[in-house]
C-alpha atoms as a PDB file:
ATOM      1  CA  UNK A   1      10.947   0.676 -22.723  1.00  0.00           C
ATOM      2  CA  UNK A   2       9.765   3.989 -21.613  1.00  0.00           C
ATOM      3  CA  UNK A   3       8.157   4.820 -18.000  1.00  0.00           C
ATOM      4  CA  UNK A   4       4.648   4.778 -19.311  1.00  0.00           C
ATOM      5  CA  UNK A   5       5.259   0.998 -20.671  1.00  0.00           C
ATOM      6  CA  UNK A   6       7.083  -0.320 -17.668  1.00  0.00           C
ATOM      7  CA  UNK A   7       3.791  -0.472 -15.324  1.00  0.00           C
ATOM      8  CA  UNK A   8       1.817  -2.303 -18.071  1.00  0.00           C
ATOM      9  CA  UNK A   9       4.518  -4.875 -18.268  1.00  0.00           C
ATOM     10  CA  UNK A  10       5.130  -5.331 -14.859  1.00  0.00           C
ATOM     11  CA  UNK A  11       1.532  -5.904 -14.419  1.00  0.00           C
ATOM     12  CA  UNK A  12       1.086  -8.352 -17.045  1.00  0.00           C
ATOM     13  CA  UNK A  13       4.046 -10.153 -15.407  1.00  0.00           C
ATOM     14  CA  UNK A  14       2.468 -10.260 -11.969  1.00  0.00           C
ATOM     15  CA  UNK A  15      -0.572 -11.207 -13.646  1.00  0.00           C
ATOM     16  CA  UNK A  16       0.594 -14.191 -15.084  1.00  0.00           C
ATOM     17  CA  UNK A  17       1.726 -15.538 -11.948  1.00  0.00           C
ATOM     18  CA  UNK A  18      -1.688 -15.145 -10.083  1.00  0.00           C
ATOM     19  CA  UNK A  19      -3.092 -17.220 -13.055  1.00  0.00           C
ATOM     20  CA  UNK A  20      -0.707 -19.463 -12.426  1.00  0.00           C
ATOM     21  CA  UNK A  21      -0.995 -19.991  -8.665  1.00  0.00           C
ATOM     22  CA  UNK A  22       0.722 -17.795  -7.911  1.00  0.00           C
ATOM     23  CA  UNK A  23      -0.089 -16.252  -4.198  1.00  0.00           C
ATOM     24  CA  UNK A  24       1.350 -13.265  -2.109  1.00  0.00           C
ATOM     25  CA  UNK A  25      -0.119 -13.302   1.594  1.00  0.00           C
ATOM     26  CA  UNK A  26      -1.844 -10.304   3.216  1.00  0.00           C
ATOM     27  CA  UNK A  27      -1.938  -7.694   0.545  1.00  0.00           C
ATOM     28  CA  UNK A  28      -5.473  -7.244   1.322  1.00  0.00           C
ATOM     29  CA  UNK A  29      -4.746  -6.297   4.572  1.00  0.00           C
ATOM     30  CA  UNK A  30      -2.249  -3.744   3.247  1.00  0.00           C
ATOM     31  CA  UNK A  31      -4.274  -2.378   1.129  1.00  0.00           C
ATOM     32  CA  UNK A  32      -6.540  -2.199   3.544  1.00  0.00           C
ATOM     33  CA  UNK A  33      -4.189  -0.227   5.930  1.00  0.00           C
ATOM     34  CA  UNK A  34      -3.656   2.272   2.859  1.00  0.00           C
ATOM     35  CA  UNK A  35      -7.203   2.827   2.691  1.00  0.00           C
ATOM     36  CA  UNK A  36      -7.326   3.666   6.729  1.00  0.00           C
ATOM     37  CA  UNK A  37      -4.297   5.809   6.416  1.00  0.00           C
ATOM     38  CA  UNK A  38      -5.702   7.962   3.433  1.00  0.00           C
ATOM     39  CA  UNK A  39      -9.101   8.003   4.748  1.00  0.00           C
ATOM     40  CA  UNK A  40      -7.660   9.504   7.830  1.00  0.00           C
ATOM     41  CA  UNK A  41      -5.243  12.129   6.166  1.00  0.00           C
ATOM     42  CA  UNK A  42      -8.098  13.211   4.522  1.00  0.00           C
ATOM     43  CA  UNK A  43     -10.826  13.376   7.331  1.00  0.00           C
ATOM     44  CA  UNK A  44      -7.951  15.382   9.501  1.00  0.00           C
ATOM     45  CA  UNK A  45      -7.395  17.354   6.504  1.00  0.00           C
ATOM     46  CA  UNK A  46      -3.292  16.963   6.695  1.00  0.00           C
ATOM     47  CA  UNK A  47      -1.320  18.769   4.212  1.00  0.00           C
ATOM     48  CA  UNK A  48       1.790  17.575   3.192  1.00  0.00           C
ATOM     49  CA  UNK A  49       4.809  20.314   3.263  1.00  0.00           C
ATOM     50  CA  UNK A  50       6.045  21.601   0.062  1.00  0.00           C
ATOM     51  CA  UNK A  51       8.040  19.409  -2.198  1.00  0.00           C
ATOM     52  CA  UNK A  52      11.612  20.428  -1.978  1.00  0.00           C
ATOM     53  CA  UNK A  53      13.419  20.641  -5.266  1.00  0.00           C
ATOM     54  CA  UNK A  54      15.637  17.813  -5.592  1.00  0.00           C
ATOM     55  CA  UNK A  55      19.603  19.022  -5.605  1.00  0.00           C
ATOM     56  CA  UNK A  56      20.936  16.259  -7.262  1.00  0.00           C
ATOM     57  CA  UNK A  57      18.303  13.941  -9.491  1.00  0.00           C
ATOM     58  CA  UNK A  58      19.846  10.619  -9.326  1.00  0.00           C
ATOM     59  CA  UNK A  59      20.057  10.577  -5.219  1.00  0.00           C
ATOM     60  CA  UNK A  60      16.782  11.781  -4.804  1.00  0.00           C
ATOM     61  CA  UNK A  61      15.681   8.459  -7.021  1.00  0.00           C
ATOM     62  CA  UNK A  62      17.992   6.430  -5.460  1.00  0.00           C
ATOM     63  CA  UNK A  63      16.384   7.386  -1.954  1.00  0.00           C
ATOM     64  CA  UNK A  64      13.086   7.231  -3.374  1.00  0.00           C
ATOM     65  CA  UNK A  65      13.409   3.655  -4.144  1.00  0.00           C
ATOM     66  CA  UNK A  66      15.489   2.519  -1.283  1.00  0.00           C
ATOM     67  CA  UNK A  67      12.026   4.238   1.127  1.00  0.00           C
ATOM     68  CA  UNK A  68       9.766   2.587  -1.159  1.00  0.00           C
ATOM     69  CA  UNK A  69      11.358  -0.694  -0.362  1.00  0.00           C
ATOM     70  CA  UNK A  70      12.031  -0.387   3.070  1.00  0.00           C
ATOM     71  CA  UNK A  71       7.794   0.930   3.253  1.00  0.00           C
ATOM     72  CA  UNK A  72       7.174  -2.476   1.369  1.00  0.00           C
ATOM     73  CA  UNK A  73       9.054  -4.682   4.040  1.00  0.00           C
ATOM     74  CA  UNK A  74       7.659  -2.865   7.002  1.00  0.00           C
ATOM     75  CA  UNK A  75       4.335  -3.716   5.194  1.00  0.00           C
ATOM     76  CA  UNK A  76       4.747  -7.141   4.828  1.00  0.00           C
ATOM     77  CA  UNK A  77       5.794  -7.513   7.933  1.00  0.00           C
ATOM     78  CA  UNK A  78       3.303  -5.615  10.138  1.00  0.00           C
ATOM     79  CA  UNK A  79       0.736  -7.751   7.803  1.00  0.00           C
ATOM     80  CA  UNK A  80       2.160 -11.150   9.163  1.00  0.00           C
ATOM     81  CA  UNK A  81       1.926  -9.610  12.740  1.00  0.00           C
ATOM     82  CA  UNK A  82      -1.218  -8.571  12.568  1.00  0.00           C
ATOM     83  CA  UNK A  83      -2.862 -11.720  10.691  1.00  0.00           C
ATOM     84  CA  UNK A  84      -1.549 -14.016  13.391  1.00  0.00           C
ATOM     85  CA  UNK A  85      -3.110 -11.284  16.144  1.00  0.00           C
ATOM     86  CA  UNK A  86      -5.921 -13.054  17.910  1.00  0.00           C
ATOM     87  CA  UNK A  87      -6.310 -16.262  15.732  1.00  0.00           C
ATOM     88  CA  UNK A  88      -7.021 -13.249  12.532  1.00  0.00           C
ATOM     89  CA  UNK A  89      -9.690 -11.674  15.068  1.00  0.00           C
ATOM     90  CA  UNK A  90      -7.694  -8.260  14.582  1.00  0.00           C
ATOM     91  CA  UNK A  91      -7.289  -8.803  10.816  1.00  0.00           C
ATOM     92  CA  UNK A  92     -11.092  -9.536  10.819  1.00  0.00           C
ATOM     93  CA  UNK A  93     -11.837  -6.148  13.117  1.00  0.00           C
ATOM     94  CA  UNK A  94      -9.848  -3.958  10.908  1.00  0.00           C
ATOM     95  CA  UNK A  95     -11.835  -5.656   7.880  1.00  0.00           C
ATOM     96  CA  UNK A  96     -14.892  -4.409   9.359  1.00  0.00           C
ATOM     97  CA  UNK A  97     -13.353  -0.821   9.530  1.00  0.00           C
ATOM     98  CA  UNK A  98     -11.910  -0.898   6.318  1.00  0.00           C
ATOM     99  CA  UNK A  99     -15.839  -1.857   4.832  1.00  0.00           C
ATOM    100  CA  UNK A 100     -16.736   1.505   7.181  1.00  0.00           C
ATOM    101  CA  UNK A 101     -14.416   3.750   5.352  1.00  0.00           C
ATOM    102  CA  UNK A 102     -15.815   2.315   2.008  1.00  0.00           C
ATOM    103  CA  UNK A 103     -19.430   2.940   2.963  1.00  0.00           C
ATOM    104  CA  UNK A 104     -18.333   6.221   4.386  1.00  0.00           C
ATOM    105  CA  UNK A 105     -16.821   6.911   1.245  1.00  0.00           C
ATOM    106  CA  UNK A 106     -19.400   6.046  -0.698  1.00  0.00           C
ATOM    107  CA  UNK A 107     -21.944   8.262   1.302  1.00  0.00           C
ATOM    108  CA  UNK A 108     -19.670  11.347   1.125  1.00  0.00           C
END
C-alpha cells in the first residue's frame, strides 16, 4: 500500500473502534493545545528556519518518527495533568480560550 492509501486505512481502522466504543481520553484538549500553539505562531508571525537537506534519508525518518512519538507521549501526558488541574477548572478555562481563537479566527 502506497503513502497516499495508508492514512485512509488507518483512519478507517480508528474509525471502527470509536463505533465500537472505543474511547481515547483528552484528545480534545490536545487538539485544543494545537490550535493555541498555531494560533500563536501565527499572531507572532514566527518563521521556522530553513529545512536542512537530509544527509542520510533513512535517519532523518527514523528521527522523524521517534520525535513524533515522543511529541505524542508528552501530549498525552500533559493532557492527564492538566484535566485533573482544579477538578477540570483549567481544562474548562483553556476551553474557553480555545472557543476565542475560533471566533478570532473566524473574524479574521
Amino acid at each position: 500500500m502506497g503513502a497516499s492509501g495508508r492514512f485512509p486505512a488507518g483512519y478507517g481502522a480508528w474509525r471502527r473502534r470509536w463505533v465500537s466504543g472505543f474511547q481515547l481520553p483528552h484528545v480534545e484538549l490536545g487538539i485544543g493545545l494545537s490550535v493555541i500553539t498555531l494560533g500563536l505562531v501565527i499572531m507572532l508571525a514566527l518563521r521556522p528556519p530553513d529545512a536542512a537537506v537530509a544527509a542520510d534519508p533513512a535517519s532523518y525518518a527514523v528521527g522523524f518518527v521517534l520525535a513524533t512519538g515522543l511529541i505524542h507521549v508528552a501530549g498525552i501526558g500533559i493532557g492527564l495533568t492538566i484535566g485533573n488541574l482544579l477538578e477540570g477548572k483549567v481544562a474548562r478555562d483553556l476551553g474557553s480560550l480555545i472557543a476565542a481563537a475560533g471566533v478570532y479566527f473566524l473574524i479574521t
